[in-house]
C-alpha atoms as a PDB file:
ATOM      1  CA  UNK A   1      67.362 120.013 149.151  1.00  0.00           C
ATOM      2  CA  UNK A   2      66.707 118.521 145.593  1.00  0.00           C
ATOM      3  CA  UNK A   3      68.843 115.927 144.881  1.00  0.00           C
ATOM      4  CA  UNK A   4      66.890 114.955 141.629  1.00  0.00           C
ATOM      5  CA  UNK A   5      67.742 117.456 138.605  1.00  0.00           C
ATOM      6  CA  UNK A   6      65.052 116.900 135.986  1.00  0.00           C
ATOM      7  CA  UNK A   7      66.195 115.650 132.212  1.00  0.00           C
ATOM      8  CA  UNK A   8      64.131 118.494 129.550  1.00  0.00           C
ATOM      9  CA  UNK A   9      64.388 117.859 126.232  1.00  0.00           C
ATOM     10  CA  UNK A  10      65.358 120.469 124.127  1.00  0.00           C
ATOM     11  CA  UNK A  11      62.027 121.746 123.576  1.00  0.00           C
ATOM     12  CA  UNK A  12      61.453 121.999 127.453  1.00  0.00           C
ATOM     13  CA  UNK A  13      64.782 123.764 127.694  1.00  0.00           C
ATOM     14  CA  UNK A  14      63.888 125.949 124.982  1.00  0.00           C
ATOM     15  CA  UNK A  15      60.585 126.997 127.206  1.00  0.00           C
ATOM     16  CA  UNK A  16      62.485 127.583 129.894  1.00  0.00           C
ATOM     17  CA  UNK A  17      64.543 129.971 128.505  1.00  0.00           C
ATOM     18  CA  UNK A  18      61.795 131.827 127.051  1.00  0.00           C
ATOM     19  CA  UNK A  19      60.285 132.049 130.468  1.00  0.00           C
ATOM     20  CA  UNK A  20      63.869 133.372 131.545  1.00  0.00           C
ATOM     21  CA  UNK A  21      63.908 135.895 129.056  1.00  0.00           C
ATOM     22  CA  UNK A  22      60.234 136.758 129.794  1.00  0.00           C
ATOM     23  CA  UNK A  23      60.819 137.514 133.629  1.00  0.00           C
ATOM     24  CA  UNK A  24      64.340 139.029 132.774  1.00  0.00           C
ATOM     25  CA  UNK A  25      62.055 141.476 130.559  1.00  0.00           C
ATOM     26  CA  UNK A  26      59.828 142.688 133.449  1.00  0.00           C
ATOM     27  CA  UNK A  27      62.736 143.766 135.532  1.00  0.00           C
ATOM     28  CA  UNK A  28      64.089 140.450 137.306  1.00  0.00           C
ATOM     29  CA  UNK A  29      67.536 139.817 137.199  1.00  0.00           C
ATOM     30  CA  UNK A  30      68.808 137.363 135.220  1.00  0.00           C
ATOM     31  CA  UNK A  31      69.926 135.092 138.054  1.00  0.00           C
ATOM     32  CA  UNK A  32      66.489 135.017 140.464  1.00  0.00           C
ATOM     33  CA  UNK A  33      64.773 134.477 136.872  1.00  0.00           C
ATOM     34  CA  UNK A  34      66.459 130.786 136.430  1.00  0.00           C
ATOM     35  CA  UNK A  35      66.232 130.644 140.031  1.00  0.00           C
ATOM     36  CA  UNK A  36      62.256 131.012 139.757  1.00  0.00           C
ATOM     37  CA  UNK A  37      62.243 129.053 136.819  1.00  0.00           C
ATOM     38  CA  UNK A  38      64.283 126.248 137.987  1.00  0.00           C
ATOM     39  CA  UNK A  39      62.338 126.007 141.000  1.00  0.00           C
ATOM     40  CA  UNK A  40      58.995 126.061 139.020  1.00  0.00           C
ATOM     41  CA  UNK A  41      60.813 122.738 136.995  1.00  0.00           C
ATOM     42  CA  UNK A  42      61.391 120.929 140.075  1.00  0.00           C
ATOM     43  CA  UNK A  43      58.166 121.463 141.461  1.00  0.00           C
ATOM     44  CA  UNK A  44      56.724 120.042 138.149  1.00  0.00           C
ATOM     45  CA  UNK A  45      59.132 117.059 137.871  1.00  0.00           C
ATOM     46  CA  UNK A  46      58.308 116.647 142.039  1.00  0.00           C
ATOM     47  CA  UNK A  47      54.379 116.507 140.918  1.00  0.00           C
ATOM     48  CA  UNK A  48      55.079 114.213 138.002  1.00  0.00           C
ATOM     49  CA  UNK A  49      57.172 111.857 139.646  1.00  0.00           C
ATOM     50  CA  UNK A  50      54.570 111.961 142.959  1.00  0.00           C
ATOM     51  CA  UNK A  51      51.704 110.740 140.591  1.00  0.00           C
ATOM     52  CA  UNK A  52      53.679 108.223 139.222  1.00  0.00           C
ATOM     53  CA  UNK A  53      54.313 106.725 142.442  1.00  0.00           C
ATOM     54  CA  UNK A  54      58.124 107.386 142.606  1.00  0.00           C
ATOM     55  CA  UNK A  55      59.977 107.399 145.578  1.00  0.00           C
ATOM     56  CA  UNK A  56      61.461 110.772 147.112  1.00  0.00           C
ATOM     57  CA  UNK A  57      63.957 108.670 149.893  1.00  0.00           C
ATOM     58  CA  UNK A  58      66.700 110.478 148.168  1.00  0.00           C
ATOM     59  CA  UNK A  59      65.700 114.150 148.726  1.00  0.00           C
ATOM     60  CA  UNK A  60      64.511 113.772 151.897  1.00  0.00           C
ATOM     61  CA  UNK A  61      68.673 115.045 153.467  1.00  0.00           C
END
């Protein structure tokens, strides 16, 4: 499905695992919390990369 992982810098990595933790700490287990924020990172990068005109031809399979 995504073919495209997203670079974060260390800061953006640090967010995400904040927003791990955060989900982790109302009750979601620890895997479906990356899943949901992983997902969430995609979308983001998907958005970024649609407004800056880059192609998606590569995670269209």
């Amino acid at each position: 499905m995504y073919n495209h992982t997203p670079t974060l810098t260390h800061e953006e990595q640090q967010k995400a695992a904040e927003r791990i933790h955060e989900l982790m700490a109302q009750g979601i287990s620890s895997g479906e919390a990356i899943m949901i924020v992983a997902n969430q990172i995609r979308e983001e990068d998907a958005k970024r990369r649609e407004a800056a005109g880059e192609s998606f031809s590569d995670e269209e399979e």
